[in-house]
Protein backbone atom coordinates (compact mmCIF):
# COMPACT_ATOMS: atom_id res chain seq x y z
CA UNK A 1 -31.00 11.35 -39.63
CA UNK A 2 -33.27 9.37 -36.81
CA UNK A 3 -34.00 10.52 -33.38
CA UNK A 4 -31.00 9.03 -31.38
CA UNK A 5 -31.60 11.38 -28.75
CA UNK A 6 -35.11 10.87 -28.06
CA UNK A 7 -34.50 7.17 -28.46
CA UNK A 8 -31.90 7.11 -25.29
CA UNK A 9 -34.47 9.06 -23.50
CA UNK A 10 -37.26 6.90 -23.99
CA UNK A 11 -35.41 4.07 -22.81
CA UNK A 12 -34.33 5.36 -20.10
CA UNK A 13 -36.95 3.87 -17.54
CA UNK A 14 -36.23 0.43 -18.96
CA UNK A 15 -32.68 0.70 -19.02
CA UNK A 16 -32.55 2.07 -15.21
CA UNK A 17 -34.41 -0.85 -14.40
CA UNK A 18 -32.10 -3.10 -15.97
CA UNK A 19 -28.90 -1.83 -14.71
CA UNK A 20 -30.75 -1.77 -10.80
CA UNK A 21 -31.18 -5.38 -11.69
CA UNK A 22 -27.86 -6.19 -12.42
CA UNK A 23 -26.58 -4.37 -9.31
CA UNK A 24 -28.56 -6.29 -7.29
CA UNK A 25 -27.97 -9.81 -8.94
CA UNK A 26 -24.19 -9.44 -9.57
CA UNK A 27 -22.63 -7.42 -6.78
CA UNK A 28 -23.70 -8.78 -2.99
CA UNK A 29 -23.24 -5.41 -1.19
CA UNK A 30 -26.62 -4.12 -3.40
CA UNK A 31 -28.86 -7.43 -2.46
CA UNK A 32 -29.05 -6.25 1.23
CA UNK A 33 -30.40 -2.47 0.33
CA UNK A 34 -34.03 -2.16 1.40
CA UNK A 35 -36.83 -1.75 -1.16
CA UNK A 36 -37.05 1.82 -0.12
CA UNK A 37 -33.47 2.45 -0.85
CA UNK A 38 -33.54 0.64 -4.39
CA UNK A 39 -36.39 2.85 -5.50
CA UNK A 40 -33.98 5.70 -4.89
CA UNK A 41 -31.22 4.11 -7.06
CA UNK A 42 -33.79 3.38 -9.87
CA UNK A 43 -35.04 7.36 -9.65
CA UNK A 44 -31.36 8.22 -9.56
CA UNK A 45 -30.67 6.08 -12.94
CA UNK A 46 -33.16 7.13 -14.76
CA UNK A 47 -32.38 11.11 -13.76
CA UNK A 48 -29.15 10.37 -14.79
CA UNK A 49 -29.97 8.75 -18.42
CA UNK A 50 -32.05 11.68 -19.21
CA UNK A 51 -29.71 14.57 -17.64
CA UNK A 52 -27.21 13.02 -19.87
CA UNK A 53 -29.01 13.15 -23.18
CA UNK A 54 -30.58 16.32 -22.79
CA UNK A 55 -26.80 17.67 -22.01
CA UNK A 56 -25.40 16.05 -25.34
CA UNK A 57 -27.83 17.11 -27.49
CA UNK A 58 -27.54 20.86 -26.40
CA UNK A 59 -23.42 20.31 -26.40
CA UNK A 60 -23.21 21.19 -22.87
CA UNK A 61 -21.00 20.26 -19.71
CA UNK A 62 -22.49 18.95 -16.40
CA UNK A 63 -23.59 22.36 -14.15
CA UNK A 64 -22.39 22.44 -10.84
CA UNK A 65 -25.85 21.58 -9.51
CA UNK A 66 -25.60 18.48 -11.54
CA UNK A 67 -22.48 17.38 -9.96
CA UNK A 68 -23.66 18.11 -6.62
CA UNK A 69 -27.17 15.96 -6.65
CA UNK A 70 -24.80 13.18 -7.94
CA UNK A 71 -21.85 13.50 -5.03
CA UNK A 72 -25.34 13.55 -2.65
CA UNK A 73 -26.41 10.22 -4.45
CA UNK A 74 -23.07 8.81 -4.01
CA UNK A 75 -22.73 9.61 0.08
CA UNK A 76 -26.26 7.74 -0.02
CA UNK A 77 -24.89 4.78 -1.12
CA UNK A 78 -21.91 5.48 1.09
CA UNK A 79 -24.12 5.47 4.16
CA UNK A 80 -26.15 2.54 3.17
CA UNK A 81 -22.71 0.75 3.88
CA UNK A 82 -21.80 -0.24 -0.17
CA UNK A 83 -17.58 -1.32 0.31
CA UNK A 84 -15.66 0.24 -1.63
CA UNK A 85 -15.22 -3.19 -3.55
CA UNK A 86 -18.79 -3.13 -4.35
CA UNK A 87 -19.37 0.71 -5.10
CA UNK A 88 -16.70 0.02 -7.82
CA UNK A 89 -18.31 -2.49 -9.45
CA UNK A 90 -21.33 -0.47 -10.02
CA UNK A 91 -19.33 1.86 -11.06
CA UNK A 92 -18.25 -0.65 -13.94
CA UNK A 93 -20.89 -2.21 -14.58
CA UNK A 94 -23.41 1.15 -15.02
CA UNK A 95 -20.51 2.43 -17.42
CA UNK A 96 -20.62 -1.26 -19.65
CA UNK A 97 -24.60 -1.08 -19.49
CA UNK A 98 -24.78 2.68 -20.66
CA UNK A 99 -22.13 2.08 -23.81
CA UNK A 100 -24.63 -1.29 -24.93
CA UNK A 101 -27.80 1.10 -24.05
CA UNK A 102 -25.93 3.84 -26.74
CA UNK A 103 -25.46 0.91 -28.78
CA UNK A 104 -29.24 -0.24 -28.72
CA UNK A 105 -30.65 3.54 -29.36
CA UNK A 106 -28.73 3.94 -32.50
CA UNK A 107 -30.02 3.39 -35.82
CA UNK A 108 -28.60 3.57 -39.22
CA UNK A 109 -28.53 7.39 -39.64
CA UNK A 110 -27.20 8.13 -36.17
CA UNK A 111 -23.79 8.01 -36.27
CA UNK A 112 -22.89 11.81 -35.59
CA UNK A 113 -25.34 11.37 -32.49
CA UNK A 114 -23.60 8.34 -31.33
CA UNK A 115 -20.19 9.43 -31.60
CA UNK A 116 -21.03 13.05 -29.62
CA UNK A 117 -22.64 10.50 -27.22
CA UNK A 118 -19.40 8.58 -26.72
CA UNK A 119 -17.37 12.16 -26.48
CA UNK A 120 -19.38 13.49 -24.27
CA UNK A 121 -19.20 10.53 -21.69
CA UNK A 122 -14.93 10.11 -22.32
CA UNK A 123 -14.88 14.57 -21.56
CA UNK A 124 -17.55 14.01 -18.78
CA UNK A 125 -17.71 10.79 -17.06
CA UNK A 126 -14.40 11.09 -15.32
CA UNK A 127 -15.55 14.16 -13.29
CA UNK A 128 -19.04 12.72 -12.47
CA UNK A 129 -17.74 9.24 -10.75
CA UNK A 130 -15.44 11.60 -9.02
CA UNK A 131 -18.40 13.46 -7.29
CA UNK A 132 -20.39 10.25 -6.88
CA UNK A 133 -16.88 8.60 -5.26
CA UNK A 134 -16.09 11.54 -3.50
CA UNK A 135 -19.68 11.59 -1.69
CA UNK A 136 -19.64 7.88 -1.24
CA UNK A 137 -16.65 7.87 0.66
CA UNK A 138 -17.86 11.00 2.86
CA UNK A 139 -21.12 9.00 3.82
CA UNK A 140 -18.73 5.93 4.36
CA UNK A 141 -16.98 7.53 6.90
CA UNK A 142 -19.82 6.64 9.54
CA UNK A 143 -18.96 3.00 9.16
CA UNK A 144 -14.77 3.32 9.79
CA UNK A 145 -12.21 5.14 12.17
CA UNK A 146 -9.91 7.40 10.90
CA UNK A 147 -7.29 3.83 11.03
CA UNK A 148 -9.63 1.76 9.40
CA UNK A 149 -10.03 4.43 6.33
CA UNK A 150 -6.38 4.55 6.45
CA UNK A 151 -5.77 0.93 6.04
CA UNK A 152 -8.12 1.15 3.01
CA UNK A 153 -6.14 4.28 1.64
CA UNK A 154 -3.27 1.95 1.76
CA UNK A 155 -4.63 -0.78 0.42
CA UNK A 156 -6.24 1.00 -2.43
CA UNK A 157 -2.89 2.44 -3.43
CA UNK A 158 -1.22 -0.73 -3.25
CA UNK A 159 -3.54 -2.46 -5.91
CA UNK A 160 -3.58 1.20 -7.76
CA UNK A 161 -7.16 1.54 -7.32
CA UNK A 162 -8.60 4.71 -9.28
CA UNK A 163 -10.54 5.02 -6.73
CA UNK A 164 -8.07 6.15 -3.91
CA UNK A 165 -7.31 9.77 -5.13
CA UNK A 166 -10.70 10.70 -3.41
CA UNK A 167 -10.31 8.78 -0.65
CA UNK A 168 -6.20 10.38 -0.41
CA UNK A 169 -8.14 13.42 -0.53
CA UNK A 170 -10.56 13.15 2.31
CA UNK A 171 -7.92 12.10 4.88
CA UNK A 172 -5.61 15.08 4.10
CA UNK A 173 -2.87 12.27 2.16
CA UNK A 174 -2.90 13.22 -1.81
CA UNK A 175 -1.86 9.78 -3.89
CA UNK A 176 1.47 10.59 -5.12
CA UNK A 177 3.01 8.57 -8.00
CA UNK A 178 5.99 7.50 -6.58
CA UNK A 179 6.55 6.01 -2.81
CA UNK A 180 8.90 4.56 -0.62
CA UNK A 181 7.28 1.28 0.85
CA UNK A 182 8.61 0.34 4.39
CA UNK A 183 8.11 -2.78 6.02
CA UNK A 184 8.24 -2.85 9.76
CA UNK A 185 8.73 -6.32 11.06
CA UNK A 186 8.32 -7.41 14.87
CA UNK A 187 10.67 -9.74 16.33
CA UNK A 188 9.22 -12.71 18.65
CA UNK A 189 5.79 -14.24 18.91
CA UNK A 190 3.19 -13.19 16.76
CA UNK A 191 0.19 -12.03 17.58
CA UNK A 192 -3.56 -11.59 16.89
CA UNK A 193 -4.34 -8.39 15.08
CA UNK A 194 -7.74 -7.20 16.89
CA UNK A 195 -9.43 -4.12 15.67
CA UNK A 196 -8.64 -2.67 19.53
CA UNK A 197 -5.21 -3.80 18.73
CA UNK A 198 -4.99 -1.96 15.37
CA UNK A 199 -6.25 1.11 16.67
CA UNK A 200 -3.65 0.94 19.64
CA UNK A 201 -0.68 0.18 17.77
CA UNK A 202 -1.48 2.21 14.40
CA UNK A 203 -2.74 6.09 16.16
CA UNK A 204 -0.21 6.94 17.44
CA UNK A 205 2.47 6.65 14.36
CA UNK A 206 -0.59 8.28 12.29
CA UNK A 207 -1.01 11.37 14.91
CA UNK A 208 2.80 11.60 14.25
CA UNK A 209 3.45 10.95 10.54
CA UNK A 210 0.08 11.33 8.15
CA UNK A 211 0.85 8.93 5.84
CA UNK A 212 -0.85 5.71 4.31
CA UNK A 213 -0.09 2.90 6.48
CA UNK A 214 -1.26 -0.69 7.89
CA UNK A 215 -0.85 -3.21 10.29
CA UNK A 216 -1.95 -5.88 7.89
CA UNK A 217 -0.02 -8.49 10.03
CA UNK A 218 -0.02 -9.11 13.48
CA UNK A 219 4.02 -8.37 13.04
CA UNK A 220 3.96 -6.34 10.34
CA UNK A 221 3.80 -2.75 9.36
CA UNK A 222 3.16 -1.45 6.03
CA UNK A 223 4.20 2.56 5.34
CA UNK A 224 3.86 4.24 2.27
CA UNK A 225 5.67 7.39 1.88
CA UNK A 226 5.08 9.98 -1.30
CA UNK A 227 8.77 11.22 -2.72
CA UNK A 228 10.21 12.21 -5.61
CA UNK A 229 7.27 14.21 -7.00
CA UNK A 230 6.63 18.46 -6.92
CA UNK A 231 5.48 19.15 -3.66
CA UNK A 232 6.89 16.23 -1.95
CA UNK A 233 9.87 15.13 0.03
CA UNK A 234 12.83 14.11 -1.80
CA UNK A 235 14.19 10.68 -1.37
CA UNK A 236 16.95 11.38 1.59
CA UNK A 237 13.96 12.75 3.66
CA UNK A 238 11.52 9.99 2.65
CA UNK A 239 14.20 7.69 3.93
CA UNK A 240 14.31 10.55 7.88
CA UNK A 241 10.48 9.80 7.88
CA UNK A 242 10.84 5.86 7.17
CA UNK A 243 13.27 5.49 10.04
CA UNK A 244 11.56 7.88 12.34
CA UNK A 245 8.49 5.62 11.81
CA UNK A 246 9.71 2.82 12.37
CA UNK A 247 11.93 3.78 15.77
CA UNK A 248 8.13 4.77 16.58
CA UNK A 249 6.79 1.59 15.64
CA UNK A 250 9.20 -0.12 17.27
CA UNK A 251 8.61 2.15 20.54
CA UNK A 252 4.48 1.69 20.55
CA UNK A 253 4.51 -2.00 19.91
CA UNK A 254 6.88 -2.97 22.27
CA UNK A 255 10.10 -4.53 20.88
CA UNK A 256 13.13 -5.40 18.76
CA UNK A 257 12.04 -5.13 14.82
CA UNK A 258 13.99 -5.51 11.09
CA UNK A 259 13.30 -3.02 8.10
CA UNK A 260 13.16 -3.49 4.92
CA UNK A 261 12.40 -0.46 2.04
CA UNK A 262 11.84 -0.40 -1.68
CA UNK A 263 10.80 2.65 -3.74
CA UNK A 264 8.19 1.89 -6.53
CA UNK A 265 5.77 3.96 -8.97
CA UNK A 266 1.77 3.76 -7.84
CA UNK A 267 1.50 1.55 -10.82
CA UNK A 268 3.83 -0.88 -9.50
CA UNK A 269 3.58 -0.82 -5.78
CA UNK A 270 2.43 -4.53 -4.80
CA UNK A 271 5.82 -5.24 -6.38
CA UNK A 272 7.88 -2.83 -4.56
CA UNK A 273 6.05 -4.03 -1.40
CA UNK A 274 6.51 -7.95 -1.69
CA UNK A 275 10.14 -6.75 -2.06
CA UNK A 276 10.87 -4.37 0.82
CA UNK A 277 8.62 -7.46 2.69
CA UNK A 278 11.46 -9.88 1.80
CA UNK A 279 14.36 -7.46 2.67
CA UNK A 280 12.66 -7.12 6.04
CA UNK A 281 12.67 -10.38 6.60
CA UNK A 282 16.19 -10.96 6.03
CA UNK A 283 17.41 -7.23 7.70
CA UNK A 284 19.18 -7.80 11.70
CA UNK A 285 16.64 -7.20 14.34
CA UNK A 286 17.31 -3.74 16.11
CA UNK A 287 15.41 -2.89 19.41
CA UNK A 288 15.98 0.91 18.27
CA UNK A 289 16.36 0.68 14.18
CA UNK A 290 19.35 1.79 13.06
CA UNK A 291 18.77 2.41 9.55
CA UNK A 292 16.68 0.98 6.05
CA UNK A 293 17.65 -1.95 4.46
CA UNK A 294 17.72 -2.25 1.04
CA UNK A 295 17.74 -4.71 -1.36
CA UNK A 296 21.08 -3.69 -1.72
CA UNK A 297 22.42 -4.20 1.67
CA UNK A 298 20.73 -8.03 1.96
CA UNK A 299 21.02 -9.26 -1.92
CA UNK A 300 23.71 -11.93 -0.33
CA UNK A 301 21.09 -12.80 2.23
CA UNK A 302 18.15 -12.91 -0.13
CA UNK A 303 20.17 -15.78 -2.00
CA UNK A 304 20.61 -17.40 1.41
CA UNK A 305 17.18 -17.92 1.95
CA UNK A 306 16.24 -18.87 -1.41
CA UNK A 307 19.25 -21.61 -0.91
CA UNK A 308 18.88 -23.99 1.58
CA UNK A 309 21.90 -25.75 1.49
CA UNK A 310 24.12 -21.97 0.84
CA UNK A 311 22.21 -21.05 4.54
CA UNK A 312 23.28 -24.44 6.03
CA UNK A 313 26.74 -23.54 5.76
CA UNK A 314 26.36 -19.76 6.70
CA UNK A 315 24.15 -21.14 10.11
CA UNK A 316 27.38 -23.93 10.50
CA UNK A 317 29.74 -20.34 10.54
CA UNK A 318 27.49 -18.63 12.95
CA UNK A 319 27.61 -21.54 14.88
CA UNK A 320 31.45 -21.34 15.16
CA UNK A 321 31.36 -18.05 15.68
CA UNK A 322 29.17 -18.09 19.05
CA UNK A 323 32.19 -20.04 20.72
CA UNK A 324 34.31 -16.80 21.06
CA UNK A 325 33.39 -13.13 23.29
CA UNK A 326 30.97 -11.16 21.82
CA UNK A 327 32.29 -12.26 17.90
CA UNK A 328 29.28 -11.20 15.95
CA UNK A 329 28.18 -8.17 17.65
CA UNK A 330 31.76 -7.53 16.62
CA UNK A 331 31.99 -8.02 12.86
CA UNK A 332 28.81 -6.59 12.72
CA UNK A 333 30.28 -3.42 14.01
CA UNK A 334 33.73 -3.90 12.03
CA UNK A 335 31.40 -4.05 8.70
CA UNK A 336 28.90 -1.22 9.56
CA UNK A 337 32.18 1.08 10.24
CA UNK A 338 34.12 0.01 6.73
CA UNK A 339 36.54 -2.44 8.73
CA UNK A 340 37.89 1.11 10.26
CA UNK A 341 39.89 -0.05 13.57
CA UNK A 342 39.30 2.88 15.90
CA UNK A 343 36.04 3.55 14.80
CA UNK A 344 35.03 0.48 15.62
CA UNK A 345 36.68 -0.24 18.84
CA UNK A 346 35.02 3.42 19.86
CA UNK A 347 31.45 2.06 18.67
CA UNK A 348 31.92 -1.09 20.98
CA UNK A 349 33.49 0.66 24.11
CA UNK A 350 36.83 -1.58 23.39
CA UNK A 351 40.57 -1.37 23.60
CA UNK A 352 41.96 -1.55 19.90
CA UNK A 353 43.92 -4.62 21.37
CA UNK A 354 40.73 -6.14 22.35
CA UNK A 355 39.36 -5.63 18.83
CA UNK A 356 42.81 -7.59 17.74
CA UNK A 357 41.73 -10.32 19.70
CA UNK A 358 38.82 -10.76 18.68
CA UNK A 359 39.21 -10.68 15.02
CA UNK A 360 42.10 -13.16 15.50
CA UNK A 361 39.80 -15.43 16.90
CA UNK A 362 37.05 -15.04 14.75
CA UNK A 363 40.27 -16.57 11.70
CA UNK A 364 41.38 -18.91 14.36
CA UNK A 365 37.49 -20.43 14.82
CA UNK A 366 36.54 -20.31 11.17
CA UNK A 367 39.55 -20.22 9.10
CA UNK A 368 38.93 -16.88 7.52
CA UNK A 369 40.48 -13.19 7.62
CA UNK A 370 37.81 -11.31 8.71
CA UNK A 371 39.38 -8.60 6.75
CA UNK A 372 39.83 -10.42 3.65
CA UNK A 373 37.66 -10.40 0.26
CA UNK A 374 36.63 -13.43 1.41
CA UNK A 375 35.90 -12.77 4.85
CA UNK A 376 33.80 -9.66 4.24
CA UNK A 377 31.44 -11.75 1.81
CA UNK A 378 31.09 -14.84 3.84
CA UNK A 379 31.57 -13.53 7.58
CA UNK A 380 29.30 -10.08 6.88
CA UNK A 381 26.48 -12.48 5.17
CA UNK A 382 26.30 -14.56 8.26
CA UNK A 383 26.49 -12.26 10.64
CA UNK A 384 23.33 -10.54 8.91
CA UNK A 385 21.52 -13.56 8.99
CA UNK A 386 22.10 -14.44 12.80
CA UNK A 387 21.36 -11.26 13.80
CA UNK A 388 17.54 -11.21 12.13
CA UNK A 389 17.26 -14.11 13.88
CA UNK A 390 17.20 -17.10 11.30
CA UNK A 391 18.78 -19.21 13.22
CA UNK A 392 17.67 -18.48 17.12
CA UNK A 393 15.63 -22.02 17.33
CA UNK A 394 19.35 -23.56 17.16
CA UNK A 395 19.46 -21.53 20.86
């Protein structure tokens, strides 16, 4: 049997020193920390070293003071202005350096030492980078608004980064595992996203709905809202909250916008987001939304777009369609209410006999039954695409 433990302790003043080093030569953030504060992460590392062996070797878990000298160590970096980017590699690269430093201390009769070692860290490390996170992000908050912590929150939970749970939890908004991702999309010219513009456009919706969200765009709002889990809304209500949102949105910014949802696990989100991204891009343009596209209410559009010469022909049939009174605000409404006459003549403020009319017309201009198979697939598809606006440079 050697003297594992004593070994890892002795080293611990070199090793600190090395993975300080590293910090400083691999991740930018650390290379503009002041000599002062680098002495402070080198006492820090080799406390830490130390604690740690003296803790395996008497089988013991970190004590509450332990955890607490380590969450003030992390709101120190937090305050020296570390990113979040940055505080995570350190993260990362302290764990690497410590398994090769375990590796180093261990001779040939060592191996029960080494492997209570490696237990110890896989029971324990978890809950220490939580207090050192969970400090860093409280002494972070001096350098970003409540928005600005929130747009990190979202982005965070978009890439699944570990490291959001304690950020979630500082702002009040737990990480769920499942969300529904809304894209809000503003119509017209876009703009420049200032941080003054941010802040104007973004408080409001969060002093109304506390949920992770972005204006990563100058046109475009991303939302992510927890469902399907214990504790949280169910899907219908996710869906109240999206629309409410976005009627918001649509309110504070100023104008007409499209929608476009997907639901997707944590683990999956970017994909769930480049998706409701596309359905928004392809959903009509409502001054007050209506509803949540889908990709099940724009697949036929989707294809459009991803066919030029299949949207060619749809823009030729909205073309044809312009030439009569009021002919796609009418399908649109003769779709959206099932082809149901008097439902939709009601929704339009219209004589049934008007409604007549116009549908004749729309056969008479294009050639198709606007109540046929036929009609429903072609006419509805075009209709959808004029009114998000793919076409209005043919104006």
């Amino acid at each position: 049997m050697g003297d594992f433990f004593g070994t890892f302790k002795r080293r611990a003043d070199a090793n600190a020193q090395r993975v300080v080093e590293a910090c400083i030569d691999e991740i930018a953030d650390f290379q503009a920390i002041e000599s002062k504060a680098r002495g402070s992460m080198l006492e820090f590392a080799v406390v830490v070293r130390r604690r740690t062996a003296d803790l395996v070797a008497a089988d013991e878990p970190l004590l509450e003071s332990d955890l607490a000298f380590i969450e003030s160590v992390g709101e120190e970096r937090g305050t020296q202005g570390v990113s979040p980017a940055g505080q995570r590699g350190a993260l990362s690269l302290h764990a690497g350096l410590t398994l090769r430093e375990i590796s180093e201390a261990a001779g040939p009769g060592d191996l029960n030492e080494t492997m209570r070692m490696l237990d110890w860290l896989a029971r324990h490390g978890v809950t220490a980078q939580a207090a050192y996170t969970r400090g860093y992000f409280r002494g972070h908050e001096l350098y970003l608004s409540v928005t600005a912590r929130v747009r990190l929150l979202t982005t965070m939970v978009l890439h699944d980064d570990p490291m959001a749970a304690e950020l979630g939890h500082s702002l009040g908004m737990p990480v769920a595992e499942h969300y529904l991702v809304t894209v809000i999309r503003i119509a017209g010219e876009r703009r420049r996203v200032s941080k003054a513009y941010s802040e104007q456009i973004v408080q409001p919706l969060l002093e109304q709905h506390r949920v992770p969200l972005a204006l990563f765009e100058p046109d475009e709002l991303v939302a992510l809202i927890p469902c399907r889990g214990p504790g949280l809304v169910d899907t219908a209500a996710a869906e109240s909250l999206g629309l409410s949102l976005a009627r918001l949105f649509a309110e504070v910014a100023g104008g007409p916008c499209s929608v476009g949802t997907a639901h997707g696990r944590r683990s999956s989100l970017g994909q769930a987001a480049e998706l409701a991204r596309k359905v928004s891009r392809v959903a009509p343009i409502e001054r007050v939304p209506q509803r949540l596209y889908t990709v099940a209410d724009v697949f036929a559009e989707l294809g459009a777009v991803e066919t030029p010469q299949m949207d060619e022909w749809l823009r030729k049939v909205a073309r044809r369609l312009s030439d009569g009174p009021d002919l796609v605000v009418t399908l649109d409404a003769y779709y959206r209410n099932d082809m149901n006459r008097p439902l939709t003549s009601t929704s339009l403020h219209i004589h049934p006999r008007t409604l007549d009319y116009r549908l004749r017309r729309v056969r008479d201009l294009v050639g198709i039954d606007p109540g046929s198979t036929r009609g429903v697939r072609v006419l509805s598809t075009a209709v959808t695409r004029a009114l998000a606006g793919a076409w209005d440079h043919d104006r």
